[in-house]
N, C-alpha and C. Protein backbone atom coordinates (compact mmCIF):
# COMPACT_ATOMS: atom_id res chain seq x y z
N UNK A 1 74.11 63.05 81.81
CA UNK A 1 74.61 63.85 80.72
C UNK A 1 73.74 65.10 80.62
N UNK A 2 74.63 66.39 80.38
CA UNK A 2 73.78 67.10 80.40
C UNK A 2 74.22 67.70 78.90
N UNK A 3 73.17 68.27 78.22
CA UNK A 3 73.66 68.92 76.27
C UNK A 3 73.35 70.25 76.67
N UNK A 4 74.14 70.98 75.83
CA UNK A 4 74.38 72.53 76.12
C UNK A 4 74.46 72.73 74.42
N UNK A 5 73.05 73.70 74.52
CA UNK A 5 72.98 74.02 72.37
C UNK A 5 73.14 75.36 72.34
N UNK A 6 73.81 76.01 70.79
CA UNK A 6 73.75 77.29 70.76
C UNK A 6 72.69 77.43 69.67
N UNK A 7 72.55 79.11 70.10
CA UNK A 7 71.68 79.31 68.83
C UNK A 7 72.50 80.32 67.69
N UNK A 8 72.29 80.37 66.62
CA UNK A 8 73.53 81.05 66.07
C UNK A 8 72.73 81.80 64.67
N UNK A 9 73.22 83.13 64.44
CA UNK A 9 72.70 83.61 63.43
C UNK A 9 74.01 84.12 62.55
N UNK A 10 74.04 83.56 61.29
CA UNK A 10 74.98 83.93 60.30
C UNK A 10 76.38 83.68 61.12
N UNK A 11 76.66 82.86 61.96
CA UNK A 11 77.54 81.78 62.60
C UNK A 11 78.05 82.39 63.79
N UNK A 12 77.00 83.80 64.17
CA UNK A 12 77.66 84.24 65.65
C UNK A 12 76.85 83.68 66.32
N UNK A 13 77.30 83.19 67.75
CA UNK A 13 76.21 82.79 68.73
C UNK A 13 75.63 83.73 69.09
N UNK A 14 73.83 83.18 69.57
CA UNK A 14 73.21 84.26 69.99
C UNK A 14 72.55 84.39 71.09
N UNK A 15 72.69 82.69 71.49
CA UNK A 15 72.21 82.22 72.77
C UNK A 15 72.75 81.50 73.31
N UNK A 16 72.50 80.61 74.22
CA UNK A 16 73.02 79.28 74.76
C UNK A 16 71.69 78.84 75.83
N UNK A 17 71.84 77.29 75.52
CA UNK A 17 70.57 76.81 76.22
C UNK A 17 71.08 75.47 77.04
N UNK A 18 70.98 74.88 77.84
CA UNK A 18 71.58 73.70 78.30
C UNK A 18 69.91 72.90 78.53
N UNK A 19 70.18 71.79 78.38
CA UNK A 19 68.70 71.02 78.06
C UNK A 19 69.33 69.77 79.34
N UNK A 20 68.52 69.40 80.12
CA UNK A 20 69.14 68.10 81.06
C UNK A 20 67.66 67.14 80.98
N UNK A 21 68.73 65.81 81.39
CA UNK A 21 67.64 64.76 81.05
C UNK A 21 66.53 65.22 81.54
N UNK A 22 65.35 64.04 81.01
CA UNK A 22 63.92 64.61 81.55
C UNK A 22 63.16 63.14 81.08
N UNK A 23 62.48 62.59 82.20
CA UNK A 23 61.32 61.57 81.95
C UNK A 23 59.70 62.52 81.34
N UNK A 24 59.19 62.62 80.47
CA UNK A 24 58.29 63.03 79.87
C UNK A 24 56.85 62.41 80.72
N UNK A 25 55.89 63.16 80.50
CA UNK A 25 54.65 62.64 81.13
C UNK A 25 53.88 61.31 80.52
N UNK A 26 54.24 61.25 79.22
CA UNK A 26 53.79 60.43 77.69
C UNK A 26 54.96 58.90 78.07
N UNK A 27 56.17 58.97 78.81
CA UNK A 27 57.15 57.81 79.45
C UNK A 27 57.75 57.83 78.51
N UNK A 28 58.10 58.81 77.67
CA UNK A 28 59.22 58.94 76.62
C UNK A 28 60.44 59.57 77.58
N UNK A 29 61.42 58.98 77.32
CA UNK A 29 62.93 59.93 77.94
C UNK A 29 63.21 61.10 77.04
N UNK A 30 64.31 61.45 77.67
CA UNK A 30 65.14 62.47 76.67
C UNK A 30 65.39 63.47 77.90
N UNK A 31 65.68 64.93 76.77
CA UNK A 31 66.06 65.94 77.45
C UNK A 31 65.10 67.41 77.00
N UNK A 32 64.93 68.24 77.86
CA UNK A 32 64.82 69.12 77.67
C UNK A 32 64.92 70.62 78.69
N UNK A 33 65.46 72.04 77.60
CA UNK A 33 65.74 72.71 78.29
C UNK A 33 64.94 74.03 78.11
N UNK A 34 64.66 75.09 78.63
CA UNK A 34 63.94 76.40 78.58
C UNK A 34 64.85 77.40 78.84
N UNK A 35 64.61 79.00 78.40
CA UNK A 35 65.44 80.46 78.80
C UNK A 35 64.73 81.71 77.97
N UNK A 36 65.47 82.44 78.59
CA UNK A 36 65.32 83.98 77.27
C UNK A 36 66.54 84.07 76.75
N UNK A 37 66.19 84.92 75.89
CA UNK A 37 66.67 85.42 74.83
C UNK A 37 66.81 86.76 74.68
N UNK A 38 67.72 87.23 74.06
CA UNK A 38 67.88 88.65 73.40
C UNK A 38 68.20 88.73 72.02
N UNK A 39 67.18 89.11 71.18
CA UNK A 39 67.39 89.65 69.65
C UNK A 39 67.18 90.73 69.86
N UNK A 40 68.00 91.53 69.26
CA UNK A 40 68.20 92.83 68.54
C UNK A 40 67.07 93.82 69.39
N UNK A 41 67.83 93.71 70.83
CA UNK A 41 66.84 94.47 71.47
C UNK A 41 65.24 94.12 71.79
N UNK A 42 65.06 93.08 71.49
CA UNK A 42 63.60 92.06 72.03
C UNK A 42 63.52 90.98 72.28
N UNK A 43 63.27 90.39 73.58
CA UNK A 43 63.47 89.13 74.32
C UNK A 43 62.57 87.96 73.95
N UNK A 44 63.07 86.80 73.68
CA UNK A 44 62.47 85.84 73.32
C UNK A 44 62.50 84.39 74.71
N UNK A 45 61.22 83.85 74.66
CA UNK A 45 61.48 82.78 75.52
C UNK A 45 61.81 81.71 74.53
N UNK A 46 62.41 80.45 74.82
CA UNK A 46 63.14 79.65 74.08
C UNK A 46 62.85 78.23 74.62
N UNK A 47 62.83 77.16 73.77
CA UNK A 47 63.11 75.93 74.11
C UNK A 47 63.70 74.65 73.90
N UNK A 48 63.62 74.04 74.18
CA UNK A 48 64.23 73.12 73.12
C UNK A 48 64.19 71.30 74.04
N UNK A 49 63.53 70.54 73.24
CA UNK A 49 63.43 69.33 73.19
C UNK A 49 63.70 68.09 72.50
N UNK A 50 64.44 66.88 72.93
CA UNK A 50 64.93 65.89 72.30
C UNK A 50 64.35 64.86 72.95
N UNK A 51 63.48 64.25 72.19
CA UNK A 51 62.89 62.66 72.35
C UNK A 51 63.73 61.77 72.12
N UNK A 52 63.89 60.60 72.73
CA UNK A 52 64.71 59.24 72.29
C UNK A 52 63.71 58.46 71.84
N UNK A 53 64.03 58.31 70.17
CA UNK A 53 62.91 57.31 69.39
C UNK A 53 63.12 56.15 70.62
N UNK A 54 62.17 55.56 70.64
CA UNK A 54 61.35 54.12 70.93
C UNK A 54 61.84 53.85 72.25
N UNK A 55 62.01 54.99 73.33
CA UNK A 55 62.22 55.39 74.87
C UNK A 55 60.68 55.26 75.52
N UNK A 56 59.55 54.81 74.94
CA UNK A 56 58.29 55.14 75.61
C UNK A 56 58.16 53.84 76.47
N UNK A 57 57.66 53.16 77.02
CA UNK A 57 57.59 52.11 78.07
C UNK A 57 56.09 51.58 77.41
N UNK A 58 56.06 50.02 76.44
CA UNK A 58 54.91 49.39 76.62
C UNK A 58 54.30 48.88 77.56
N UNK A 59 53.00 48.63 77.60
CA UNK A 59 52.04 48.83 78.52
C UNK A 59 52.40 47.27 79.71
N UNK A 60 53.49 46.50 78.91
CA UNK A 60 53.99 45.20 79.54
C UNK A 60 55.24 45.18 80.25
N UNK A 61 55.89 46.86 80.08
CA UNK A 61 57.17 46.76 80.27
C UNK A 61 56.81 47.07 82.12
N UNK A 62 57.94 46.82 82.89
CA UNK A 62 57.73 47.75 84.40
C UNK A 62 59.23 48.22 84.77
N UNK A 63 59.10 49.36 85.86
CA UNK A 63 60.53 49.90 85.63
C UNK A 63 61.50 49.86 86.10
N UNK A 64 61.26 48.56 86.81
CA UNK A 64 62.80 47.54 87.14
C UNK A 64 63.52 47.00 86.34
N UNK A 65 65.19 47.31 86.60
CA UNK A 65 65.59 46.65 86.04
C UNK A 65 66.75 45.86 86.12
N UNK A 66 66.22 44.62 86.13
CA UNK A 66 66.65 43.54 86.40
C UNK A 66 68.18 43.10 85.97
């Protein structure tokens, strides 16, 4: 799955960012995505991240799965 977010000011879009899954260094899942931007004539870098509560792997878990 891949999520595609806008960014929106006073309900026009102003960006678009697409975020794709991502295993985290910490063994949390989720997604996340990076880009620029353009406001009003000045470029912004951008990001955006989504953790999946209780996605982290205890120290008993391994990553087969059975």
């Amino acid at each position: 799955m891949i999520i595609t977010t806008e960014l929106k000011t006073d309900g026009t879009v102003i960006g678009a960012l697409t975020a794709n899954p991502k295993e985290f260094k910490t063994g949390s899942r989720g997604f996340y995505g990076q880009g620029k931007i353009e406001i009003d004539g000045k470029r912004y870098q951008v990001q955006i991240q989504l953790v999946e509560i209780g996605s982290k792997k205890t120290a008993g878990e391994s990553d087969s799965k059975e």
